[in-house]
N, C-alpha and C. Protein backbone atom coordinates (compact mmCIF):
# COMPACT_ATOMS: atom_id res chain seq x y z
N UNK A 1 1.35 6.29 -20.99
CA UNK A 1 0.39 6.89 -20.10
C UNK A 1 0.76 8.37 -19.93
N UNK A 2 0.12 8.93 -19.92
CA UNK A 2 -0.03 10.76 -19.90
C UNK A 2 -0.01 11.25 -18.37
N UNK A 3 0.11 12.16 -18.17
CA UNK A 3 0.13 12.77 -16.62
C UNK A 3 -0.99 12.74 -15.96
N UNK A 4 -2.38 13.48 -16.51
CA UNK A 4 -3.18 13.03 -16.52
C UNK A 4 -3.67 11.61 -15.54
N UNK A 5 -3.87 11.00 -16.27
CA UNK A 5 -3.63 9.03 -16.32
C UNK A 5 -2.92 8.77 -15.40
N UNK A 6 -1.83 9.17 -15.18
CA UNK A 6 -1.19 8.37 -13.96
C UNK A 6 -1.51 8.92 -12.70
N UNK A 7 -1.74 10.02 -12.82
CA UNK A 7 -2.28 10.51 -11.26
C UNK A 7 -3.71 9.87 -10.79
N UNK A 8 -4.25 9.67 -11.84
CA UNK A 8 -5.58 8.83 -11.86
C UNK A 8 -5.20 7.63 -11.01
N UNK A 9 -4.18 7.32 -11.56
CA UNK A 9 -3.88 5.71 -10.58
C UNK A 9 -3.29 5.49 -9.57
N UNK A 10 -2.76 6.68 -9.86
CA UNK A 10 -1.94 6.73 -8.65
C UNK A 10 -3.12 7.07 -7.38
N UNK A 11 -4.01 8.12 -7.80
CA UNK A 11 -4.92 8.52 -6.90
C UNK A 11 -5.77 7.28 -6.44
N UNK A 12 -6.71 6.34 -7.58
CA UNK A 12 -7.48 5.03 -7.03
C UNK A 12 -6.13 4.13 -6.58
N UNK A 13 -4.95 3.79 -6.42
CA UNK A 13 -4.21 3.05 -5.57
C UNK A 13 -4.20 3.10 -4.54
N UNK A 14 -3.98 4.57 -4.43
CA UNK A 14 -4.38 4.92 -2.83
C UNK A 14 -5.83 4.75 -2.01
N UNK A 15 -6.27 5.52 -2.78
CA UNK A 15 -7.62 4.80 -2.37
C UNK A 15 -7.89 3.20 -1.89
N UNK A 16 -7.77 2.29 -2.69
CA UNK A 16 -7.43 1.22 -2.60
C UNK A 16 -7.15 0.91 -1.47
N UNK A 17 -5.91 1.05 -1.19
CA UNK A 17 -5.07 0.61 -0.22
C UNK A 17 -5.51 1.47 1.04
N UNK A 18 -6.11 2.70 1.42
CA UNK A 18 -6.97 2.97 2.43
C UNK A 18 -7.85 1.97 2.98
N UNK A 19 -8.54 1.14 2.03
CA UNK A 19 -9.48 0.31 1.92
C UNK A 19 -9.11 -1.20 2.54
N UNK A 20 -7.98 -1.69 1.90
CA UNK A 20 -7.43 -2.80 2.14
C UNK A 20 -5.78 -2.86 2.44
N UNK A 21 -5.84 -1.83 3.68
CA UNK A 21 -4.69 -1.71 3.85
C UNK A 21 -3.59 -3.20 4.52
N UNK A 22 -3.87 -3.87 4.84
CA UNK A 22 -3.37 -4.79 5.44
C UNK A 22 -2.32 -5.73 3.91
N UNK A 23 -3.14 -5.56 3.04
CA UNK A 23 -3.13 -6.46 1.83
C UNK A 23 -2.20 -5.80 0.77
N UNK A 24 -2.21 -3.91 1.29
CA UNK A 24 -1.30 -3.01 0.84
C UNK A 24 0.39 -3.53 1.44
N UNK A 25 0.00 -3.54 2.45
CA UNK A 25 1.46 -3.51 3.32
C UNK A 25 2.00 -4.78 3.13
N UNK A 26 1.57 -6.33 2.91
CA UNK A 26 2.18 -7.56 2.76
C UNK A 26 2.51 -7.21 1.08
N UNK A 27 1.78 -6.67 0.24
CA UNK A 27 2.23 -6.47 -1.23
C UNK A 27 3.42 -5.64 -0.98
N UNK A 28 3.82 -4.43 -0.16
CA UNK A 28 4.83 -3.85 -0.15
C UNK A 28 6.07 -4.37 -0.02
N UNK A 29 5.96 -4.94 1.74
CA UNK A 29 6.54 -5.84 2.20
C UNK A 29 7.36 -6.88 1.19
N UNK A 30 6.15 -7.59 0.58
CA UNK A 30 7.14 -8.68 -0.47
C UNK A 30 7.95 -7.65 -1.63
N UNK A 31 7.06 -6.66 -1.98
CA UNK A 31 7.77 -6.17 -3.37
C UNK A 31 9.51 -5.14 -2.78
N UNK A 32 9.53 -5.12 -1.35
CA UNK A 32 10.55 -4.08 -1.01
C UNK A 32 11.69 -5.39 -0.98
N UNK A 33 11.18 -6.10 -0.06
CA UNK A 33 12.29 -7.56 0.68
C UNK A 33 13.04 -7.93 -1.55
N UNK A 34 12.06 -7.74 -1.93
CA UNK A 34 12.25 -8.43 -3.82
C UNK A 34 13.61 -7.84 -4.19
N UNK A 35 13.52 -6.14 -4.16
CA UNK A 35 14.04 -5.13 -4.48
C UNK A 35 15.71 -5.47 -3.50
N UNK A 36 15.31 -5.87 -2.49
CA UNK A 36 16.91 -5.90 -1.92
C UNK A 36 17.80 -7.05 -1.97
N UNK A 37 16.79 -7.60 -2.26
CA UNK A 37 17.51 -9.10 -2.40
C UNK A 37 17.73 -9.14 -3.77
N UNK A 38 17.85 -8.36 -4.92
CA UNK A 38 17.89 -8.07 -5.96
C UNK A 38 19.02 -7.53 -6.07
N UNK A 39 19.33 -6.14 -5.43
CA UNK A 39 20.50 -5.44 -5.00
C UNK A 39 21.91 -6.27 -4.24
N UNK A 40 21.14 -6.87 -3.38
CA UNK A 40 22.63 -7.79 -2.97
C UNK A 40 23.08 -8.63 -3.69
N UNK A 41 22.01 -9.52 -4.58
CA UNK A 41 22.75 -10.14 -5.69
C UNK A 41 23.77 -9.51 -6.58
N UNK A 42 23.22 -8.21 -7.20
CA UNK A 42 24.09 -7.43 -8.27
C UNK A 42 25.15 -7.20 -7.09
N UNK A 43 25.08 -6.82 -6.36
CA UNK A 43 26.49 -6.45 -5.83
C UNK A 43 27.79 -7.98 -5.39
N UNK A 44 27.51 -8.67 -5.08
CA UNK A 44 28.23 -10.15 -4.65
C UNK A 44 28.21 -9.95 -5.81
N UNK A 45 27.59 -9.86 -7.21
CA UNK A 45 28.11 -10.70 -8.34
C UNK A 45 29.36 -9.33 -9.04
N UNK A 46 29.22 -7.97 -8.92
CA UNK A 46 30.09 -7.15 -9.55
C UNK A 46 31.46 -7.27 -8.61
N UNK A 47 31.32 -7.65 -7.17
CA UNK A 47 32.16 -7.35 -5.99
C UNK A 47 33.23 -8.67 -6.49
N UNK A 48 32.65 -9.45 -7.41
CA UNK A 48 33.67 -10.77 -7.81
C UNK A 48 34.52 -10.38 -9.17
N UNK A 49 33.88 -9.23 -9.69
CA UNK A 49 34.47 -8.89 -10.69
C UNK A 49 35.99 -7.62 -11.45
N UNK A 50 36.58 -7.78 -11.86
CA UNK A 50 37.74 -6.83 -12.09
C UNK A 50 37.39 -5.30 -11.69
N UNK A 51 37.79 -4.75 -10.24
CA UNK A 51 37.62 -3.64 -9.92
C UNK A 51 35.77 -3.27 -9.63
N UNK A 52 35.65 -4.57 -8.96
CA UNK A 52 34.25 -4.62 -8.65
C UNK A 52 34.44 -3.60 -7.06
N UNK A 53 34.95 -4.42 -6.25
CA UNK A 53 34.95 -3.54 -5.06
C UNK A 53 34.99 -1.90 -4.78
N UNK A 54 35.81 -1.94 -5.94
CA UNK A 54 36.12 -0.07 -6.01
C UNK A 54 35.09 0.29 -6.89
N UNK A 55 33.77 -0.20 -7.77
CA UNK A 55 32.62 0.48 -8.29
C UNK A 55 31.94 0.68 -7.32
N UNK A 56 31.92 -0.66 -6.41
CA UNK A 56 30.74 -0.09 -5.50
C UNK A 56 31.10 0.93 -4.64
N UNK A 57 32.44 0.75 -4.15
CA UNK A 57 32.44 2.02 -3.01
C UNK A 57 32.38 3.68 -3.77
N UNK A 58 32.68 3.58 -5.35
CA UNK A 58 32.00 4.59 -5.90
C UNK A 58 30.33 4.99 -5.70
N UNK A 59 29.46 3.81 -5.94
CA UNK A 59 28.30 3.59 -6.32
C UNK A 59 27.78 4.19 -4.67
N UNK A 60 28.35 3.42 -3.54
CA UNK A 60 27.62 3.84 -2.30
C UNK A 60 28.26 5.55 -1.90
N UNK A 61 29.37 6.09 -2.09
CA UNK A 61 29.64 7.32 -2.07
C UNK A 61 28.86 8.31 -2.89
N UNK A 62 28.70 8.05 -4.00
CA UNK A 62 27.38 8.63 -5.16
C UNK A 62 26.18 8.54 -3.74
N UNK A 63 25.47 7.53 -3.18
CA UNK A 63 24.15 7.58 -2.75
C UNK A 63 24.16 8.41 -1.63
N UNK A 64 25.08 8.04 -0.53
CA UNK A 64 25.93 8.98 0.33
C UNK A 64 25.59 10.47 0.12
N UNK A 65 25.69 11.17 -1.00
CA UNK A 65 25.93 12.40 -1.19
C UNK A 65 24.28 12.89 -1.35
């Protein structure tokens, strides 16, 4: 997709979701709750692994900054 093109969609999404905002926010809602519960998995599973603990406190000092 071209620059163009995506602003296109990006622009009718919004639109959209002006429209049916309620239906915006439960799609968010599920797709954000997805995203973290995604993240805590990868982390419990690296935090078990050889010098797991000390990536992440790299990884959250990186976001930190």
């Amino acid at each position: 997709m071209k620059g163009n093109e995506r602003l296109d969609v990006v622009e009718r999404q919004a639109i959209y979701c002006k429209k049916h905002l309620r239906e915006c926010q439960q799609q968010l809602v599920s797709f954000v709750n997805a995203q973290i519960e995604s993240a805590n998995s990868f982390y419990k599973k690296l935090a078990k692994t050889k010098n797991g603990k000390e990536k992440i406190a790299r990884i959250k000092k990186l976001a930190s900054q």
